[in-house]
PDB file of N, CA and C in Angstrom:
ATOM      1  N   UNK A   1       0.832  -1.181   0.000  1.00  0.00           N
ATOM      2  CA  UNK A   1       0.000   0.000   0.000  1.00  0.00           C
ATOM      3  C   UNK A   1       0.878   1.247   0.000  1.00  0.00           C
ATOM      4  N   UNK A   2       0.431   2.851  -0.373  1.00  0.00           N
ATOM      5  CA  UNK A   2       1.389   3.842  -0.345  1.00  0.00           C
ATOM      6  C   UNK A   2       0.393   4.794  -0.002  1.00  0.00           C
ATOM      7  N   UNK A   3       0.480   5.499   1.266  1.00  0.00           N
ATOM      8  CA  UNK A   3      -0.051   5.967   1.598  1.00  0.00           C
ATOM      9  C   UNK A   3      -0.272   7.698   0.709  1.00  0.00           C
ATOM     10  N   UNK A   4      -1.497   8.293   0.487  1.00  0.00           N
ATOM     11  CA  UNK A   4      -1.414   9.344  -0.460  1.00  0.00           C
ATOM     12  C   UNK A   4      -2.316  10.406   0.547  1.00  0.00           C
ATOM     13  N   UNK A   5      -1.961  11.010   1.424  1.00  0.00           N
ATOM     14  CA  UNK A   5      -2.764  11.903   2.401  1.00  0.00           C
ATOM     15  C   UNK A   5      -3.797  10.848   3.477  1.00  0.00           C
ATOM     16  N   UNK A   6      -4.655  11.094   3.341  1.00  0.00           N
ATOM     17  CA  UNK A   6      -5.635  10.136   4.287  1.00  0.00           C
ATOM     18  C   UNK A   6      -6.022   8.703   3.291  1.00  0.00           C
ATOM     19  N   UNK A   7      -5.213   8.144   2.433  1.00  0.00           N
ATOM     20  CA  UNK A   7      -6.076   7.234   1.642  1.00  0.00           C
ATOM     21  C   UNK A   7      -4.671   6.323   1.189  1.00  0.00           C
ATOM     22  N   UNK A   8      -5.006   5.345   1.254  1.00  0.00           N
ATOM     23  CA  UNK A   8      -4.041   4.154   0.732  1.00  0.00           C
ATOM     24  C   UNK A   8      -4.576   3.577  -0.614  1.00  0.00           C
ATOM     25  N   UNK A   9      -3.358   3.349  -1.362  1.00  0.00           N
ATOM     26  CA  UNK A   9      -3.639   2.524  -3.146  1.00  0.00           C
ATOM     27  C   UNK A   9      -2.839   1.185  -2.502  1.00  0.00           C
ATOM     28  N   UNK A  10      -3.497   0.365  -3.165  1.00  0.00           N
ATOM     29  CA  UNK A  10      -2.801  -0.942  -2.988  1.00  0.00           C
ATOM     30  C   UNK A  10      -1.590  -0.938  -4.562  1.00  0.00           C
ATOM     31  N   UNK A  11      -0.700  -1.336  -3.950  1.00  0.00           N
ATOM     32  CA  UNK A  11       0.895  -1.353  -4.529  1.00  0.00           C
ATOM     33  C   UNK A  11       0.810  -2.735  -5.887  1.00  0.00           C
ATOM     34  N   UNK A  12       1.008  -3.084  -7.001  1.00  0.00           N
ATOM     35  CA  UNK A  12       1.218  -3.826  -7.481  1.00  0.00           C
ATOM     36  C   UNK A  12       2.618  -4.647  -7.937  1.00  0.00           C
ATOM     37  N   UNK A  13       3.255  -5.415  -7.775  1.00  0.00           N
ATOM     38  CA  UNK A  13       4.612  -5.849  -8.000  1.00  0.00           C
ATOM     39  C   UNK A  13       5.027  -6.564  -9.421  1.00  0.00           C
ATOM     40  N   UNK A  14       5.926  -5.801 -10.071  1.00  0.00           N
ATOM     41  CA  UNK A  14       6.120  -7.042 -11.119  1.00  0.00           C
ATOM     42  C   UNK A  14       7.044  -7.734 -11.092  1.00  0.00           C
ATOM     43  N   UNK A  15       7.970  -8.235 -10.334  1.00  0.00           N
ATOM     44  CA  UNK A  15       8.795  -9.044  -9.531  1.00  0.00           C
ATOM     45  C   UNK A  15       9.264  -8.787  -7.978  1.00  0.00           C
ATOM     46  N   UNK A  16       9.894  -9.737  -7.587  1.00  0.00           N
ATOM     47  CA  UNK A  16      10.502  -9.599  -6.016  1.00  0.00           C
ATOM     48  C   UNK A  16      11.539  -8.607  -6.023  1.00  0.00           C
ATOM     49  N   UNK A  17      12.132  -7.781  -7.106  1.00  0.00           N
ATOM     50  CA  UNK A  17      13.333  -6.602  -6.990  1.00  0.00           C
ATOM     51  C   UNK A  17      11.936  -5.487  -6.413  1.00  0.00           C
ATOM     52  N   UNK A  18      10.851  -5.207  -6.914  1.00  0.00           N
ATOM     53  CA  UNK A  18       9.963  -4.034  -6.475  1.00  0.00           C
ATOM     54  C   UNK A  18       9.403  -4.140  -5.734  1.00  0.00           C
ATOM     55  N   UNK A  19       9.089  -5.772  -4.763  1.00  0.00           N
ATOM     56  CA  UNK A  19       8.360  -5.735  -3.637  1.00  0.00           C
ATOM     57  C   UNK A  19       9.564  -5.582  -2.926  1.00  0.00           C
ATOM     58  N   UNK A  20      11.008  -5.829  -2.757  1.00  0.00           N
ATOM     59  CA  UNK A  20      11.491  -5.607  -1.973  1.00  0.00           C
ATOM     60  C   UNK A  20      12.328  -4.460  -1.968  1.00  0.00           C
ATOM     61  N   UNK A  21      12.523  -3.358  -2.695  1.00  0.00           N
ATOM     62  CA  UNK A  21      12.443  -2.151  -2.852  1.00  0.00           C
ATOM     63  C   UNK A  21      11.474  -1.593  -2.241  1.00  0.00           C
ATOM     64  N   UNK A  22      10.359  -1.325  -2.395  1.00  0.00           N
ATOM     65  CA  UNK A  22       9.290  -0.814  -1.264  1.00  0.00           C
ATOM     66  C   UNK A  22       9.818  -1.475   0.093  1.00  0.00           C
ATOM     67  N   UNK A  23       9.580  -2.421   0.690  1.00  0.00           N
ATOM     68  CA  UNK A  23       9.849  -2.619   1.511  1.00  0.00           C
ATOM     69  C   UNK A  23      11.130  -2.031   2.303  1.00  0.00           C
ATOM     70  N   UNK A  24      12.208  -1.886   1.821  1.00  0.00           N
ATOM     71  CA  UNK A  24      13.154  -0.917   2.105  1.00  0.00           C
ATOM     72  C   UNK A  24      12.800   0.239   2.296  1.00  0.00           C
ATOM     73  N   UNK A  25      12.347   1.325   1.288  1.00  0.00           N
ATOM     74  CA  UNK A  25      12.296   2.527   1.153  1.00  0.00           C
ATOM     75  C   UNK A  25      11.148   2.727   2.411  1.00  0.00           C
ATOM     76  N   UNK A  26      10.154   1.961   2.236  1.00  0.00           N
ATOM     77  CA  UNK A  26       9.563   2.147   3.311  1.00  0.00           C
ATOM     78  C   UNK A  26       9.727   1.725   4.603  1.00  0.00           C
ATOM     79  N   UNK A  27      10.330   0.724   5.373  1.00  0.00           N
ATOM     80  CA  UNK A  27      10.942   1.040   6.468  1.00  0.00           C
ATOM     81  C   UNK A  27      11.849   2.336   6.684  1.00  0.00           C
ATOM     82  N   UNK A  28      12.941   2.303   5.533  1.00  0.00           N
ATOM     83  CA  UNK A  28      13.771   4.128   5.977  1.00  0.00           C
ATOM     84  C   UNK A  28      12.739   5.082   6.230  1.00  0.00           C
ATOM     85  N   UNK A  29      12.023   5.251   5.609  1.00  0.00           N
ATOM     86  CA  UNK A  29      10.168   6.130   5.618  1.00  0.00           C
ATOM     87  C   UNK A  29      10.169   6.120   7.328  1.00  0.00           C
ATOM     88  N   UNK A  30       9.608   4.649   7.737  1.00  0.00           N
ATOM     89  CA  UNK A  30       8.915   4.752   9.023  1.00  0.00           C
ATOM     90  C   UNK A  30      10.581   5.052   9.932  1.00  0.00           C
ATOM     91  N   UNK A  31      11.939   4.938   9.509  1.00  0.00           N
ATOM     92  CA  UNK A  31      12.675   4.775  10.618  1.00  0.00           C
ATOM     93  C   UNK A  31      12.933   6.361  10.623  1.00  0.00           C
ATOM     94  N   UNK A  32      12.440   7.323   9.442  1.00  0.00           N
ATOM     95  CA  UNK A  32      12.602   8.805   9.630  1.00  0.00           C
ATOM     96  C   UNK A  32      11.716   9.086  10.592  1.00  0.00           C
ATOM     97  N   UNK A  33      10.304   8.624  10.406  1.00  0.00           N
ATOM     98  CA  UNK A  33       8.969   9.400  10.898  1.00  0.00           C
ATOM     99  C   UNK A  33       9.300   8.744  11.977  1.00  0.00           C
ATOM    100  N   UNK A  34      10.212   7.647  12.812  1.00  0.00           N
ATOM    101  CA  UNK A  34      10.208   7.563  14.263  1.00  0.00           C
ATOM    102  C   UNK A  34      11.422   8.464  14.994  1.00  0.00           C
ATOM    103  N   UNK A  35      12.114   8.886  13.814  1.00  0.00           N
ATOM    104  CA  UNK A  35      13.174   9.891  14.489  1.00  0.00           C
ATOM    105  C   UNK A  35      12.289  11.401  14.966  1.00  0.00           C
ATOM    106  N   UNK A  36      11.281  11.696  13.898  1.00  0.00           N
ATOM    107  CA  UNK A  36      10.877  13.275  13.908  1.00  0.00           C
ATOM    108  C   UNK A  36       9.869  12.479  15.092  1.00  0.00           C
ATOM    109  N   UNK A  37       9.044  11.504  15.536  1.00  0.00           N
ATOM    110  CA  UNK A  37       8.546  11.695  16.346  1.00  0.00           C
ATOM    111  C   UNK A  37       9.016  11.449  17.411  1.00  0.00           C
ATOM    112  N   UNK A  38      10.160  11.422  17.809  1.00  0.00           N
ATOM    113  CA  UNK A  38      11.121  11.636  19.215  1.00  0.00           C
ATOM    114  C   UNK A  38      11.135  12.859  19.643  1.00  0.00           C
ATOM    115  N   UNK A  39      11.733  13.643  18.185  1.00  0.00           N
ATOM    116  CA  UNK A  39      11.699  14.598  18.218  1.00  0.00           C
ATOM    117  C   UNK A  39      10.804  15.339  18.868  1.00  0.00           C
ATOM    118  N   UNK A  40       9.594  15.594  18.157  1.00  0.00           N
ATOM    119  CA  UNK A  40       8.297  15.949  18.257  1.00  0.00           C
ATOM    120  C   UNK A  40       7.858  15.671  20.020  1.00  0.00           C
ATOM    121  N   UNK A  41       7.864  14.429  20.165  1.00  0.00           N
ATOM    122  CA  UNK A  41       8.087  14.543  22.047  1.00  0.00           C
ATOM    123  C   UNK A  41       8.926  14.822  22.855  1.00  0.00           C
ATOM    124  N   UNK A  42       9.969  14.802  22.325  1.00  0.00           N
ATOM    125  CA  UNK A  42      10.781  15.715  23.373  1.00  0.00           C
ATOM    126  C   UNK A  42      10.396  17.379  23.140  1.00  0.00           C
ATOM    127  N   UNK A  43       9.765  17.974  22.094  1.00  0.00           N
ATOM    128  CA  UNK A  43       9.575  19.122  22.180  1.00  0.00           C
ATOM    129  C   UNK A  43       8.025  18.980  23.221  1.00  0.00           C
ATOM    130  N   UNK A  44       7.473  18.577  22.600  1.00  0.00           N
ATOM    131  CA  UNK A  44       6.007  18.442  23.551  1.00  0.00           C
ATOM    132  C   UNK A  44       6.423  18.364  25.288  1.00  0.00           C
ATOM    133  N   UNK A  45       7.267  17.431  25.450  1.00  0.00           N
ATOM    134  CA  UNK A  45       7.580  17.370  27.120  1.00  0.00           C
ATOM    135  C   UNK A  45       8.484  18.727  27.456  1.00  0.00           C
ATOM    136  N   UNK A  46       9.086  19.062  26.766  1.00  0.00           N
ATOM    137  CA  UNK A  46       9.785  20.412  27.205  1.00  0.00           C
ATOM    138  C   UNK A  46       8.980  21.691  27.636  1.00  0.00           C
ATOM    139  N   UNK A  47       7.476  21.725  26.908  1.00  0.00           N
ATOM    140  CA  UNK A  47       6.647  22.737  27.669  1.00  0.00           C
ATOM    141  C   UNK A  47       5.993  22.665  29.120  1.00  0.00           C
ATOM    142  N   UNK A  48       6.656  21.293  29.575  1.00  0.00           N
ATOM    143  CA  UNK A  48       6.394  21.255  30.482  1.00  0.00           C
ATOM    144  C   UNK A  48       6.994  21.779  31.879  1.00  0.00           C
ATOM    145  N   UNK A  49       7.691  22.470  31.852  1.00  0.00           N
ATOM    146  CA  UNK A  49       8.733  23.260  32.536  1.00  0.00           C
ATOM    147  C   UNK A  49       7.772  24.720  32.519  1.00  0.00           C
ATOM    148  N   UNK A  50       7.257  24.989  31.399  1.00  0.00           N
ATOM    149  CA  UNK A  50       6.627  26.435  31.561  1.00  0.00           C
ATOM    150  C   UNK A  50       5.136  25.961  32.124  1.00  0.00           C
ATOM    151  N   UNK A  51       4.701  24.856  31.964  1.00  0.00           N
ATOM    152  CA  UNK A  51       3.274  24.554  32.056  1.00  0.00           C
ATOM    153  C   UNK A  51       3.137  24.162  33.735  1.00  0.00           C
ATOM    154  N   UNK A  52       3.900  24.039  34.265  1.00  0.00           N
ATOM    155  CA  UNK A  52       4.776  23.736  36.018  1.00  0.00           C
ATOM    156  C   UNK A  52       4.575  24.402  36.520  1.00  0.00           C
ATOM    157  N   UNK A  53       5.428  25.977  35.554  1.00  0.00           N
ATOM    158  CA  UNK A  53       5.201  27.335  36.846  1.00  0.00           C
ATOM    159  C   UNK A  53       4.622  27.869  36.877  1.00  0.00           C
ATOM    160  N   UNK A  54       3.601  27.797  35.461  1.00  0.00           N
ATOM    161  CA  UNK A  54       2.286  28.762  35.785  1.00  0.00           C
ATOM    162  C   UNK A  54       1.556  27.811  36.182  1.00  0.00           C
ATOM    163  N   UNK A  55       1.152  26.758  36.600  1.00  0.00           N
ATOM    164  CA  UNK A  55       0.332  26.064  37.434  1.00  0.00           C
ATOM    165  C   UNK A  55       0.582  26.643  39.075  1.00  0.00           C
ATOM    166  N   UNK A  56       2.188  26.078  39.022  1.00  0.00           N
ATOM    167  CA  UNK A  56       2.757  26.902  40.345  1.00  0.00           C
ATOM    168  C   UNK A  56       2.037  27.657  40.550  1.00  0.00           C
ATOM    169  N   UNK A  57       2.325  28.909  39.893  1.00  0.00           N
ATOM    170  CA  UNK A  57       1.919  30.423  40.380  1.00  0.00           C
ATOM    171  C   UNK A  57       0.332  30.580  40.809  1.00  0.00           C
ATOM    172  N   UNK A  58      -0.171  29.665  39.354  1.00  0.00           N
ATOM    173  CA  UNK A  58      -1.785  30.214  39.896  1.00  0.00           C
ATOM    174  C   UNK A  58      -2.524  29.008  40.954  1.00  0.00           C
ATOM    175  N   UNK A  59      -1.573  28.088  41.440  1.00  0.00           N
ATOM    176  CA  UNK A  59      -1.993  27.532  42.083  1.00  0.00           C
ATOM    177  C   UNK A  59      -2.643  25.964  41.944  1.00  0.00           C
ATOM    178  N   UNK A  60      -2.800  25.777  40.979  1.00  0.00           N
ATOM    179  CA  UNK A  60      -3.393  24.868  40.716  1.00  0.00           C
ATOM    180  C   UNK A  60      -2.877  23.502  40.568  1.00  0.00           C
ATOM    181  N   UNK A  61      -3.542  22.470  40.593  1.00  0.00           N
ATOM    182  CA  UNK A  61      -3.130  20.729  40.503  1.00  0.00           C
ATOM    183  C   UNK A  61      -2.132  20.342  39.263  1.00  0.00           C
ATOM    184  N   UNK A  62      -1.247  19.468  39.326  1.00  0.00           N
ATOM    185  CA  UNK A  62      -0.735  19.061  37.780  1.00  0.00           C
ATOM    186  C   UNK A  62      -2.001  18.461  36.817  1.00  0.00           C
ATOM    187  N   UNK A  63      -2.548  18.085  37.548  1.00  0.00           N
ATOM    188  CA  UNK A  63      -3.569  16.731  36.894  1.00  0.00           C
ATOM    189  C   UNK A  63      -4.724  17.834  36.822  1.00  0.00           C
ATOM    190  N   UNK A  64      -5.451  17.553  35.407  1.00  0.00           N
ATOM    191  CA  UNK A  64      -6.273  18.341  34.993  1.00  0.00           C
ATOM    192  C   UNK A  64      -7.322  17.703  34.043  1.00  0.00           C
ATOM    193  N   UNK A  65      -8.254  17.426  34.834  1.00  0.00           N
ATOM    194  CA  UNK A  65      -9.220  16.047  34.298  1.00  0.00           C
ATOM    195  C   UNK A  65     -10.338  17.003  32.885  1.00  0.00           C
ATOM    196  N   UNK A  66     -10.451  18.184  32.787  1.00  0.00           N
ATOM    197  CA  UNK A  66     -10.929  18.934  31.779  1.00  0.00           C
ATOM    198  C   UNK A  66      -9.966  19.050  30.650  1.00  0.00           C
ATOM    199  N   UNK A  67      -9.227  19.326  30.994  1.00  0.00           N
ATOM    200  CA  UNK A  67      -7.692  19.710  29.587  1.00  0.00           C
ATOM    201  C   UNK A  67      -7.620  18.209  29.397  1.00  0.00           C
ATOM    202  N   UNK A  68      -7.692  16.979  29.879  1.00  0.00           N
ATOM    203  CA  UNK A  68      -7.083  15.926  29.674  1.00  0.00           C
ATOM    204  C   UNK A  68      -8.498  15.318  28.841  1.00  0.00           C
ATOM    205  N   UNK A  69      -9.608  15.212  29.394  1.00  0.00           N
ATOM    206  CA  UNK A  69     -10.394  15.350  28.985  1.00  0.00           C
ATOM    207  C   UNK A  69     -11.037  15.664  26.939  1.00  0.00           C
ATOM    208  N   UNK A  70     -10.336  16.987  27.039  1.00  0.00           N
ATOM    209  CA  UNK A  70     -10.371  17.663  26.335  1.00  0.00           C
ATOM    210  C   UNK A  70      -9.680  17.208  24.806  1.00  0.00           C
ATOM    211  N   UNK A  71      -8.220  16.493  25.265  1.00  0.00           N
ATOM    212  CA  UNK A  71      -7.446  16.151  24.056  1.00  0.00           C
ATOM    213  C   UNK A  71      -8.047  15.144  24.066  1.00  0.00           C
ATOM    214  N   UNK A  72      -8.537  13.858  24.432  1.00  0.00           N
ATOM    215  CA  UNK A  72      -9.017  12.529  24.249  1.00  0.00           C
ATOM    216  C   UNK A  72     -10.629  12.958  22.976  1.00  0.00           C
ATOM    217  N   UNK A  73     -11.077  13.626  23.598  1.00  0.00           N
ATOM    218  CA  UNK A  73     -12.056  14.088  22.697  1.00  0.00           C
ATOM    219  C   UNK A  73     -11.827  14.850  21.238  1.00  0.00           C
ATOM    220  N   UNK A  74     -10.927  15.385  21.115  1.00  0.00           N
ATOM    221  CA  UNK A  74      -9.813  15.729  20.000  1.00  0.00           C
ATOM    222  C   UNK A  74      -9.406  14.205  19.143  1.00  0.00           C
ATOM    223  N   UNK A  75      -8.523  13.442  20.522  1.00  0.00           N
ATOM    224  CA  UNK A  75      -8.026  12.151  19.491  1.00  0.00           C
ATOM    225  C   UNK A  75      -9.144  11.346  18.846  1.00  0.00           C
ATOM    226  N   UNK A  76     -10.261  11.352  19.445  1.00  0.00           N
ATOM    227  CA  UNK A  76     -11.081  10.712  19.373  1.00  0.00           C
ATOM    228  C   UNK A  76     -11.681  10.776  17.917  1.00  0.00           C
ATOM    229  N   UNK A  77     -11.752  11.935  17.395  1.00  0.00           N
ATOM    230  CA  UNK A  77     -12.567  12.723  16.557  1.00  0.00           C
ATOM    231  C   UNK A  77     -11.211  12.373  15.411  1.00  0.00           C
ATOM    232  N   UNK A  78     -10.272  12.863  15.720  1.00  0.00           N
ATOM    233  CA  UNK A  78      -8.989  12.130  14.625  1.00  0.00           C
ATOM    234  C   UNK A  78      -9.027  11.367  14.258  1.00  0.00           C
ATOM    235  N   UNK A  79      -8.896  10.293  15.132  1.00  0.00           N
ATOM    236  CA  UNK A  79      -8.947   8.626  15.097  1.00  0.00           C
ATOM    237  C   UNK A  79      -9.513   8.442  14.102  1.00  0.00           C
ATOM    238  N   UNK A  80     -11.250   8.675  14.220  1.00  0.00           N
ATOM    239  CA  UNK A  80     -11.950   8.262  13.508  1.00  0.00           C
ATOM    240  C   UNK A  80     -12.187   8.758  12.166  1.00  0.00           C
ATOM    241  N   UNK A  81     -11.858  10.097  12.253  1.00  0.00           N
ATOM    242  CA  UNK A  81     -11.271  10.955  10.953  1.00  0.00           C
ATOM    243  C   UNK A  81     -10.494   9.999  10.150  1.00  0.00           C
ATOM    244  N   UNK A  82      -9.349   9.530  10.587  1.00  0.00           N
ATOM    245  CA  UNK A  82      -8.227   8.971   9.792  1.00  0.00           C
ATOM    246  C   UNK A  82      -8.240   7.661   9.896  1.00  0.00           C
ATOM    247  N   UNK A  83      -9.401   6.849  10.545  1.00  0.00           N
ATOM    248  CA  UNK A  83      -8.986   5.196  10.113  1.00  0.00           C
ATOM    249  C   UNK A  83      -8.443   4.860  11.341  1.00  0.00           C
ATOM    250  N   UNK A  84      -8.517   5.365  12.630  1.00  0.00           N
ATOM    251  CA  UNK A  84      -7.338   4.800  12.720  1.00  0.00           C
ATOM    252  C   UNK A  84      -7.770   4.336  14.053  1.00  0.00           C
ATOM    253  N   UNK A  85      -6.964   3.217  14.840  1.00  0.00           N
ATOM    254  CA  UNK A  85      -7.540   2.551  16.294  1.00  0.00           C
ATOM    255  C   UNK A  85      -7.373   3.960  17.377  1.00  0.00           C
ATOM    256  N   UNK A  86      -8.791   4.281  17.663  1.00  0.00           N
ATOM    257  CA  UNK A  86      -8.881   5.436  18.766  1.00  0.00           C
ATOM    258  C   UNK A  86      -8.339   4.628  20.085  1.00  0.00           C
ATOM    259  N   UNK A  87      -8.564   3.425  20.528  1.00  0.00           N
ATOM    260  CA  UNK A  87      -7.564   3.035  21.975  1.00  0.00           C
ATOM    261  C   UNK A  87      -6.233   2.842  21.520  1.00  0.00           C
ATOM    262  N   UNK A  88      -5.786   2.502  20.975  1.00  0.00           N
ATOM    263  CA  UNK A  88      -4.481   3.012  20.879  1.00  0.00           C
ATOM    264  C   UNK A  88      -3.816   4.511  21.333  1.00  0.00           C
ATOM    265  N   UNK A  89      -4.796   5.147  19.990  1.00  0.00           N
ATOM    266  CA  UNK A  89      -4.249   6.503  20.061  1.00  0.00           C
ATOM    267  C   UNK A  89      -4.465   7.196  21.261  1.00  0.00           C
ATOM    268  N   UNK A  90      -5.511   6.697  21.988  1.00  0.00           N
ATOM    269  CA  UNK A  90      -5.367   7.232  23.618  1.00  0.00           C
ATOM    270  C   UNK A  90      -4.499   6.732  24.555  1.00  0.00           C
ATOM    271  N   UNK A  91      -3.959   5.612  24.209  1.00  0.00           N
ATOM    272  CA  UNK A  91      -3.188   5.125  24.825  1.00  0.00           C
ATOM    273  C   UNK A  91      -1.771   5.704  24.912  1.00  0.00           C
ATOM    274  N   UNK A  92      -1.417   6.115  23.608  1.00  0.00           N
ATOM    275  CA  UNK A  92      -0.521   6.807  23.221  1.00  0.00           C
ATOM    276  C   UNK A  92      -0.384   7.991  24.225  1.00  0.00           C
ATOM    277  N   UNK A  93      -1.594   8.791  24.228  1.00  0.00           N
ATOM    278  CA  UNK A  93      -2.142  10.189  24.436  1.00  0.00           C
ATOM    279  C   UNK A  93      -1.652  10.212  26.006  1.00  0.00           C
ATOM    280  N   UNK A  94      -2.416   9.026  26.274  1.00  0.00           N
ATOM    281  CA  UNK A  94      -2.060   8.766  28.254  1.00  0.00           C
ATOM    282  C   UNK A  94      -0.346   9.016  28.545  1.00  0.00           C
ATOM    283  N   UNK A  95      -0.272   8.587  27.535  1.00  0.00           N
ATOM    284  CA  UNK A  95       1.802   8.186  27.755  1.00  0.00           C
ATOM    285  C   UNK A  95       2.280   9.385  27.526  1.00  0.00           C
ATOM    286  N   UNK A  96       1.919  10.167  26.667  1.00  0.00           N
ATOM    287  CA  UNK A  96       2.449  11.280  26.643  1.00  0.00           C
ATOM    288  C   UNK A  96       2.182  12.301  27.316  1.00  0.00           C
ATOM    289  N   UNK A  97       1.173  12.923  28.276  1.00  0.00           N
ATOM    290  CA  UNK A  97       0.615  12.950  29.263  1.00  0.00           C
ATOM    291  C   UNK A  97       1.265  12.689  30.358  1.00  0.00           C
ATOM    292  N   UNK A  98       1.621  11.090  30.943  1.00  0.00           N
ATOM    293  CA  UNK A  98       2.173  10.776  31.819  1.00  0.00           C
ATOM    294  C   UNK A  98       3.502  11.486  32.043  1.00  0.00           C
ATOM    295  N   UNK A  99       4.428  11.665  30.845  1.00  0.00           N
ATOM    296  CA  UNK A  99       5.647  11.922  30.269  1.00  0.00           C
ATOM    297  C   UNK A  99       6.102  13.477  30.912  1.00  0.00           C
ATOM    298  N   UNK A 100       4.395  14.233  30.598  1.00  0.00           N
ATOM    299  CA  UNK A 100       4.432  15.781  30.987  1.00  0.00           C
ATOM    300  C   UNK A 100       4.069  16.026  32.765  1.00  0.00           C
ATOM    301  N   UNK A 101       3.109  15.013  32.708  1.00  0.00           N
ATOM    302  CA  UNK A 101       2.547  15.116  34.534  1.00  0.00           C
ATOM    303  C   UNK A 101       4.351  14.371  34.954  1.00  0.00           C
ATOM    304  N   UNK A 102       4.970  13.997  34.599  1.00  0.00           N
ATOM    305  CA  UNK A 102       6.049  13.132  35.209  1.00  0.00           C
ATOM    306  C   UNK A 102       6.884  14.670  35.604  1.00  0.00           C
ATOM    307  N   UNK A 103       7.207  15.163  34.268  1.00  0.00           N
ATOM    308  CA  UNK A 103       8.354  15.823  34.130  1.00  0.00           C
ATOM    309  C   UNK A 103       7.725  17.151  35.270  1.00  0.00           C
ATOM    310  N   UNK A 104       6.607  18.116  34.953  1.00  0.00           N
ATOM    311  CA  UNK A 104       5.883  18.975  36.136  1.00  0.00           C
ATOM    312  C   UNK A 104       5.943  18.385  37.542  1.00  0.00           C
ATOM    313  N   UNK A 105       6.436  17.304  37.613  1.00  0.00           N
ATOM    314  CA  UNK A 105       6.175  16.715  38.871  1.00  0.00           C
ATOM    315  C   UNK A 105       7.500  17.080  39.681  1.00  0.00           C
ATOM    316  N   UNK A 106       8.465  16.346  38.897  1.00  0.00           N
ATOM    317  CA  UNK A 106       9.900  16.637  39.347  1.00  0.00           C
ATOM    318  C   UNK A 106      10.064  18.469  39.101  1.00  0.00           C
ATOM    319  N   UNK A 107       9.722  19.200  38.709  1.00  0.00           N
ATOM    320  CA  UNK A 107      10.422  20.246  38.644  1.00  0.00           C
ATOM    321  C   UNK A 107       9.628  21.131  39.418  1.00  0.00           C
ATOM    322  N   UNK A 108       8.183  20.815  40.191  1.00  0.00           N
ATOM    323  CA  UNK A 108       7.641  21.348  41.116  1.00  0.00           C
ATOM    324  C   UNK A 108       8.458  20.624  42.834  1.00  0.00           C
ATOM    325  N   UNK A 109       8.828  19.539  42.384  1.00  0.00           N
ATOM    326  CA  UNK A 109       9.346  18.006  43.698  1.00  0.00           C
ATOM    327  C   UNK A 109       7.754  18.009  44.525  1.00  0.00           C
ATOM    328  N   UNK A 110       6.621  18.013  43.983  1.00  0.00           N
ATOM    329  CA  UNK A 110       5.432  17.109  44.249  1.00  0.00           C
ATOM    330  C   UNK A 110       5.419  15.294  44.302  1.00  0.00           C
ATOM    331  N   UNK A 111       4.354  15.058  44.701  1.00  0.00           N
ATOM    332  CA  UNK A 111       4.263  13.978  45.427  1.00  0.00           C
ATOM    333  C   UNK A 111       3.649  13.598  44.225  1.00  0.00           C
ATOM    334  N   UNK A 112       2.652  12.225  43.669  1.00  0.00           N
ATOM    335  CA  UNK A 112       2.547  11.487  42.516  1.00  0.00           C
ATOM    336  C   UNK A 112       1.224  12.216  42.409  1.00  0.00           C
ATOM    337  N   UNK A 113       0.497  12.884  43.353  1.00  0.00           N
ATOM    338  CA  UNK A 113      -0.764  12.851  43.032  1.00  0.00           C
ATOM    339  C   UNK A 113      -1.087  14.328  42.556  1.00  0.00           C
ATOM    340  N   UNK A 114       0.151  15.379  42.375  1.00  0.00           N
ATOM    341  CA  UNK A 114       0.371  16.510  42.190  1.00  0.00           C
ATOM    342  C   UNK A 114       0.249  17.707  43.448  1.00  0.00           C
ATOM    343  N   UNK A 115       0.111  16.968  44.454  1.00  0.00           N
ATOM    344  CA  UNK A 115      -0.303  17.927  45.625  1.00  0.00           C
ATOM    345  C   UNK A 115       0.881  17.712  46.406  1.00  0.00           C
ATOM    346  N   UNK A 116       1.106  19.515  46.968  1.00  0.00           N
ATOM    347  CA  UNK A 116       2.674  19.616  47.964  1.00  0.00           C
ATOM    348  C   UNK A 116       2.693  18.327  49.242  1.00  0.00           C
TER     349      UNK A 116
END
């Protein structure tokens, strides 16, 4: 298959040199798109240092069952937009999440449940 925006063509082969050509090119494909999405989370967890102190300041919990809330209902609506397994992608969502409540945690030195 080759993916063309939201829609896949099924691939036809006229020998084993072009099925296994795709197969190459497309693993390097997915081993880029797992580099940019490292990337991509380590930038995402890095706002979490600013997202810490203005919680700090105004007081409030790390854990935020409306904002959290909020993106699941987002993935949700994606998911299904694009095909794609919504528990997973929340699953995903949780982890990355966890990643940010982790990192706000240590840089406030709170306890697991976000409270001094």
């Amino acid at each position: 298959m080759i993916f063309l925006g939201n829609e896949y063509t099924l691939k036809s082969f006229k020998n084993k040199n072009d099925a296994e050509d795709l197969l190459k090119k497309s693993r390097n494909r997915i081993d880029e798109i797992d580099n940019e999405l490292f990337n991509l989370i380590c930038q995402r967890t890095s706002f979490a240092v600013d997202i810490a102190l203005a919680k700090d300041y105004l007081g409030i919990p790390i854990y935020d069952k409306e904002r959290e809330d909020a993106i699941h209902a987002k993935i949700e609506c994606l998911s299904e937009k694009n095909d794609i397994d919504s528990d997973i992608m929340n699953q995903i969502v949780d982890m990355l999440t966890t990643l940010s409540k982790n990192k706000q945690n240590k840089i406030l030195r709170r306890n697991v449940d976000g409270q001094y």
